[in-house]
C-alpha atoms as a PDB file:
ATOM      1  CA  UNK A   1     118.863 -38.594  89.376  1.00  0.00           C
ATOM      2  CA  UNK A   2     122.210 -38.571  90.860  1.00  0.00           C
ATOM      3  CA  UNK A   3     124.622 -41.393  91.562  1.00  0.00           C
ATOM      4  CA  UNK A   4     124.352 -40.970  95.120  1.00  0.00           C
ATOM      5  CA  UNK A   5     120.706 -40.738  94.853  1.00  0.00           C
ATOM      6  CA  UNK A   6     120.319 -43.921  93.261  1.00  0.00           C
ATOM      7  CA  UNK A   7     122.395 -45.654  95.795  1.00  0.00           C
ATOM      8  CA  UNK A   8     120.650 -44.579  98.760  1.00  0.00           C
ATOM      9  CA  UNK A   9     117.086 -45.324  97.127  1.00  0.00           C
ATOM     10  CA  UNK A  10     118.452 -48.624  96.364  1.00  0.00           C
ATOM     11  CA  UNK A  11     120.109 -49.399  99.420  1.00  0.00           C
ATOM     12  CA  UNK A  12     116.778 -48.017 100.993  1.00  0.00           C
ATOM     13  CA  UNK A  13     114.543 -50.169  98.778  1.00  0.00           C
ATOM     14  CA  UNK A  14     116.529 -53.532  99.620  1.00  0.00           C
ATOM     15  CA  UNK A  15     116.530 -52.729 103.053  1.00  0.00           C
ATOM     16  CA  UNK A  16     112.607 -52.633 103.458  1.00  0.00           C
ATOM     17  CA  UNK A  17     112.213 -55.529 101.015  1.00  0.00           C
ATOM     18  CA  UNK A  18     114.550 -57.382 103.641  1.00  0.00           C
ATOM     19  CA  UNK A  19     111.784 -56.250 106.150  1.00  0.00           C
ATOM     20  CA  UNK A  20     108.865 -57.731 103.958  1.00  0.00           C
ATOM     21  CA  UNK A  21     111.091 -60.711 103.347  1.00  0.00           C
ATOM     22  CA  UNK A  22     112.091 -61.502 107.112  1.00  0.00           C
ATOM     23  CA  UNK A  23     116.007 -61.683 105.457  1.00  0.00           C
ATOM     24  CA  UNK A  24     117.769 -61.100 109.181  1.00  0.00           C
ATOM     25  CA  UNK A  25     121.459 -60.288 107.516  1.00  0.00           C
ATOM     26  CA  UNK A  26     120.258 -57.574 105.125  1.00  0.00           C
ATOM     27  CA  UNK A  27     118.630 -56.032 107.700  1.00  0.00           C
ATOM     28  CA  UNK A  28     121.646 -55.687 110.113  1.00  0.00           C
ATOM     29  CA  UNK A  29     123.531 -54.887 107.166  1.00  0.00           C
ATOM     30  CA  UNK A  30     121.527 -52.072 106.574  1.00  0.00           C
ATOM     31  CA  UNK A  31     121.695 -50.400 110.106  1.00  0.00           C
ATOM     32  CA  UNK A  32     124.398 -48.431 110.901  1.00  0.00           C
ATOM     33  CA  UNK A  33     125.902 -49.103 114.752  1.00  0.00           C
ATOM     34  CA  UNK A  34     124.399 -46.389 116.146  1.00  0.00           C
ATOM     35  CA  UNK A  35     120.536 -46.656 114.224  1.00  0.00           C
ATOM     36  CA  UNK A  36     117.969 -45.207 116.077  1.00  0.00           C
ATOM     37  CA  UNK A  37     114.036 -44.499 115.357  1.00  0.00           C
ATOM     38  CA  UNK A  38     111.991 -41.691 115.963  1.00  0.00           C
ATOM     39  CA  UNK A  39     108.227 -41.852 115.928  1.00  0.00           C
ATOM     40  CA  UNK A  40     105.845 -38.877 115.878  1.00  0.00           C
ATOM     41  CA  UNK A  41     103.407 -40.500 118.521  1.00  0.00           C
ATOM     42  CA  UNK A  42     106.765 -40.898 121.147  1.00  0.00           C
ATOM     43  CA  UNK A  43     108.975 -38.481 119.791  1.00  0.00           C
ATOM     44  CA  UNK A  44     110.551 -38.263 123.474  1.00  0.00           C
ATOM     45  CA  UNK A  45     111.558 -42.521 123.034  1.00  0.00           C
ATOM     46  CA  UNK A  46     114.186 -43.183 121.064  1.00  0.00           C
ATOM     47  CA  UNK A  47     114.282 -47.216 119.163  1.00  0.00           C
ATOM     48  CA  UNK A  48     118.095 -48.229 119.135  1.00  0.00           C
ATOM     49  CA  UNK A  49     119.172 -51.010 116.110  1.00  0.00           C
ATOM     50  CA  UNK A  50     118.825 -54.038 118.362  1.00  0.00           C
ATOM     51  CA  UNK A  51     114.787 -53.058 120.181  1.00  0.00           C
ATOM     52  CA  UNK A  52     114.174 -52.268 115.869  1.00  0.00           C
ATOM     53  CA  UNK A  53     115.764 -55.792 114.885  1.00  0.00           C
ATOM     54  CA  UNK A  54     113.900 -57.671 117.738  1.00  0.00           C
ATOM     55  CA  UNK A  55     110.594 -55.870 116.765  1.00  0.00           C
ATOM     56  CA  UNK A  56     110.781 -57.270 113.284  1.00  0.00           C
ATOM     57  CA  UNK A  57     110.268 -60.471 114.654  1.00  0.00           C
ATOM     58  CA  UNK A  58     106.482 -59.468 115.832  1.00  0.00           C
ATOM     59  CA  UNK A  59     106.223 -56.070 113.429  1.00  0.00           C
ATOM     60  CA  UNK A  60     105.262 -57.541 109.887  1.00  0.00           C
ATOM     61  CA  UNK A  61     105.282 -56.052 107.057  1.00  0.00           C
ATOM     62  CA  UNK A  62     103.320 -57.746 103.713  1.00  0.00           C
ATOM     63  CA  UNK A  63     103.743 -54.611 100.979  1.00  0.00           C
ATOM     64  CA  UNK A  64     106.230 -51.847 101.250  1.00  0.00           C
ATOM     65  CA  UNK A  65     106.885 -48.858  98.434  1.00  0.00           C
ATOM     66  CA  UNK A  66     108.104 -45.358  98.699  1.00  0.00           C
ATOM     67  CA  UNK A  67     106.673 -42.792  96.532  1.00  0.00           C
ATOM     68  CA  UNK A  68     107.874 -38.673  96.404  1.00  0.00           C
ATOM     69  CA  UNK A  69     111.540 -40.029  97.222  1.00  0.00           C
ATOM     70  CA  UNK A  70     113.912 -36.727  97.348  1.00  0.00           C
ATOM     71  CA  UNK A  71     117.503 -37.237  98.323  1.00  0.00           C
ATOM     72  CA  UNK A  72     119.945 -35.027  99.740  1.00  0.00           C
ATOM     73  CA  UNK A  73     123.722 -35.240  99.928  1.00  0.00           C
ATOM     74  CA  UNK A  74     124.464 -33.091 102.875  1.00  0.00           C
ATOM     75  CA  UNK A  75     128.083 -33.897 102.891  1.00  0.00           C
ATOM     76  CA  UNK A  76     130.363 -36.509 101.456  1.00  0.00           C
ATOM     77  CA  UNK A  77     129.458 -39.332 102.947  1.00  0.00           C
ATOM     78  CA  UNK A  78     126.017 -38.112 104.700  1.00  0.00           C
ATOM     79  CA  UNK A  79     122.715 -37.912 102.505  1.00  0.00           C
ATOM     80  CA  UNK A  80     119.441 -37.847 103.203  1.00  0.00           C
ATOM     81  CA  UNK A  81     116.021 -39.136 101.990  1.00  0.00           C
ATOM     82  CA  UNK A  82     112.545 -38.259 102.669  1.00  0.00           C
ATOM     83  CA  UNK A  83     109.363 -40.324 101.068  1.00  0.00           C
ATOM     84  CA  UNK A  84     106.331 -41.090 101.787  1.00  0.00           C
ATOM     85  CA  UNK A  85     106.251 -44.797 102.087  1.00  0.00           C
ATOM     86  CA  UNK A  86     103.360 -46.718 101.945  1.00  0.00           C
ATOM     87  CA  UNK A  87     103.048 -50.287 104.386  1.00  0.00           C
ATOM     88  CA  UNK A  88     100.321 -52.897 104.706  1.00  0.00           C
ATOM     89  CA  UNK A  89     101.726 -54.387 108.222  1.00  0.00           C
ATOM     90  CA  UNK A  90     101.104 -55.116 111.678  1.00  0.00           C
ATOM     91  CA  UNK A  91     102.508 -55.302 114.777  1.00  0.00           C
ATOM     92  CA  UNK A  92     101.406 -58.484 117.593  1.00  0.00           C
ATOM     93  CA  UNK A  93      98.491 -58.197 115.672  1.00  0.00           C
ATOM     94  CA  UNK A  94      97.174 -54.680 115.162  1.00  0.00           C
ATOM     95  CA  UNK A  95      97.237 -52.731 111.911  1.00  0.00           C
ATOM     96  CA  UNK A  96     100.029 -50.737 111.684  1.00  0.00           C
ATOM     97  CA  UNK A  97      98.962 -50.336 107.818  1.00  0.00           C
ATOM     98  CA  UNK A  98      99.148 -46.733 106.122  1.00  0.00           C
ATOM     99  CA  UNK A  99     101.370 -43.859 104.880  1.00  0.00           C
ATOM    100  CA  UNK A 100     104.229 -42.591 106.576  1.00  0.00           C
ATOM    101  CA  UNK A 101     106.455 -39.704 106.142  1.00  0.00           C
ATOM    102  CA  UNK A 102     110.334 -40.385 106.259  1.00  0.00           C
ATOM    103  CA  UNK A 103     113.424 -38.992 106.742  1.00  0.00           C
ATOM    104  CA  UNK A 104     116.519 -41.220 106.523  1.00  0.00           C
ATOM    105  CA  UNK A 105     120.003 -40.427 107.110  1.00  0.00           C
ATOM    106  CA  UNK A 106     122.071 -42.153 105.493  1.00  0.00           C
ATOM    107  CA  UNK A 107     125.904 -42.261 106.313  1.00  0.00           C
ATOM    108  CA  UNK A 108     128.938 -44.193 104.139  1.00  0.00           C
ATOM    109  CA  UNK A 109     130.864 -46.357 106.647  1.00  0.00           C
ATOM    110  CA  UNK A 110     134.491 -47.509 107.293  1.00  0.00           C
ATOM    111  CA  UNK A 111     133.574 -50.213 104.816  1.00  0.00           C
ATOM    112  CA  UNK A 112     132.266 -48.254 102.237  1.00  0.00           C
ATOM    113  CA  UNK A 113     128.602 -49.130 102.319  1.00  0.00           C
ATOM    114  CA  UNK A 114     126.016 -46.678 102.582  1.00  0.00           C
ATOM    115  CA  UNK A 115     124.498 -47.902 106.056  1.00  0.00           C
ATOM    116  CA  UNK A 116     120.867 -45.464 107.656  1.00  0.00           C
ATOM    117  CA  UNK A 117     121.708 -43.913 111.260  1.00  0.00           C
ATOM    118  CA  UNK A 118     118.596 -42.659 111.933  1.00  0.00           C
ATOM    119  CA  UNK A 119     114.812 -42.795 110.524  1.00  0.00           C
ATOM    120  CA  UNK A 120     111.947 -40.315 111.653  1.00  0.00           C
ATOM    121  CA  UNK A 121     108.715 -41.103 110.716  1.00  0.00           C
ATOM    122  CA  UNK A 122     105.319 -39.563 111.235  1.00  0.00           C
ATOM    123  CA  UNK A 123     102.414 -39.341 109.421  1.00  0.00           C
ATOM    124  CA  UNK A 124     101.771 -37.280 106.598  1.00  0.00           C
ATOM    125  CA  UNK A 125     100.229 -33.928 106.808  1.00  0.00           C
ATOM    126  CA  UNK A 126      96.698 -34.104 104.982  1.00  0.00           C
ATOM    127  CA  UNK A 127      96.322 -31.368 101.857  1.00  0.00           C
ATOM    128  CA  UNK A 128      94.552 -28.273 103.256  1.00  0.00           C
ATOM    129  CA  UNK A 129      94.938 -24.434 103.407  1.00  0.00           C
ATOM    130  CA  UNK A 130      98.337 -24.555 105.134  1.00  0.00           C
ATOM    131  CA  UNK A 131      99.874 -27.160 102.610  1.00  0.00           C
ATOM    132  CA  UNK A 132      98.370 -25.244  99.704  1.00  0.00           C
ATOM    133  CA  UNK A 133      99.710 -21.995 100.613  1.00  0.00           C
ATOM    134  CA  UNK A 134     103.026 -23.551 100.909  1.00  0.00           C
ATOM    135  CA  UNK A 135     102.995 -25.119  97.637  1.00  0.00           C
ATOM    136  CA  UNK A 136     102.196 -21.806  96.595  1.00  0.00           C
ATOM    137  CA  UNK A 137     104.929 -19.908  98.205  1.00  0.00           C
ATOM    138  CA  UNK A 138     107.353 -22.476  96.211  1.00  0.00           C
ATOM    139  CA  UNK A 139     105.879 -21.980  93.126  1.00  0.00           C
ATOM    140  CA  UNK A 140     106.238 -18.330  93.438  1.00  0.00           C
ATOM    141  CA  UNK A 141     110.009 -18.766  94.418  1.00  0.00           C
ATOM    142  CA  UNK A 142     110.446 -21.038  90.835  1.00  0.00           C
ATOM    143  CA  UNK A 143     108.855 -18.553  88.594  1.00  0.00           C
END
């Protein structure tokens, strides 16, 4: 794993742990200015930091992990991860439990602290035909 990898999983890591924890200053400390969210069901509504900090006071979370975790370093001081991450939560009291595929981008600030401007998350496509026969057509590629 690279350095930069293992930053951004463990900035990543802390910042949903803050989430599960309710701790307020490592979330804003994780958001860049400009954070915004992207969900697959409202992919036309875009979540800017403060609506995502205010719905963390009704959106839950008991159990968070990651799993699959690739990270990109697009350029210096841009990088990108993508996970599936795996929540038991709820929101005003409905399940929002379940897997979710990410994509974080992750951007060093002024300060130097790697800070996410932007999460997309959707959920993940179940194994069938069209997975498989893209699995395949990477395996080919590797041999």
């Amino acid at each position: 794993m690279t350095d930069i990898a293992a930053i951004i999983e463990d900035r990543s890591n802390r910042w949903m742990q803050a989430w599960v924890n309710q701790d307020r200053a490592t979330l804003e400390d994780s958001l860049a200015p400009d954070f915004a969210l992207i969900v697959s069901a409202m992919p036309e509504r875009r979540m800017d930091r403060a609506l995502w900090l205010a719905t963390c006071d009704t959106y839950r979370c008991t159990s968070f992990r990651y799993r699959d975790v690739q990270v990109r370093e697009l350029a210096p001081g841009i990088a990108v991860m993508s996970s599936i991450a795996e929540q038991q939560a709820a929101m005003n009291g409905v399940d929002r439990s379940g897997a979710f595929f990410l994509t974080d981008v992750w951007r060093r600030e002024a300060d130097g602290q790697w800070r996410v401007c932007a999460r997309y998350s959707a959920h993940p496509e179940p194994v069938g035909a069209s997975a498989e026969s893209l699995g395949k057509l990477g395996a080919a590629v590797t041999e």
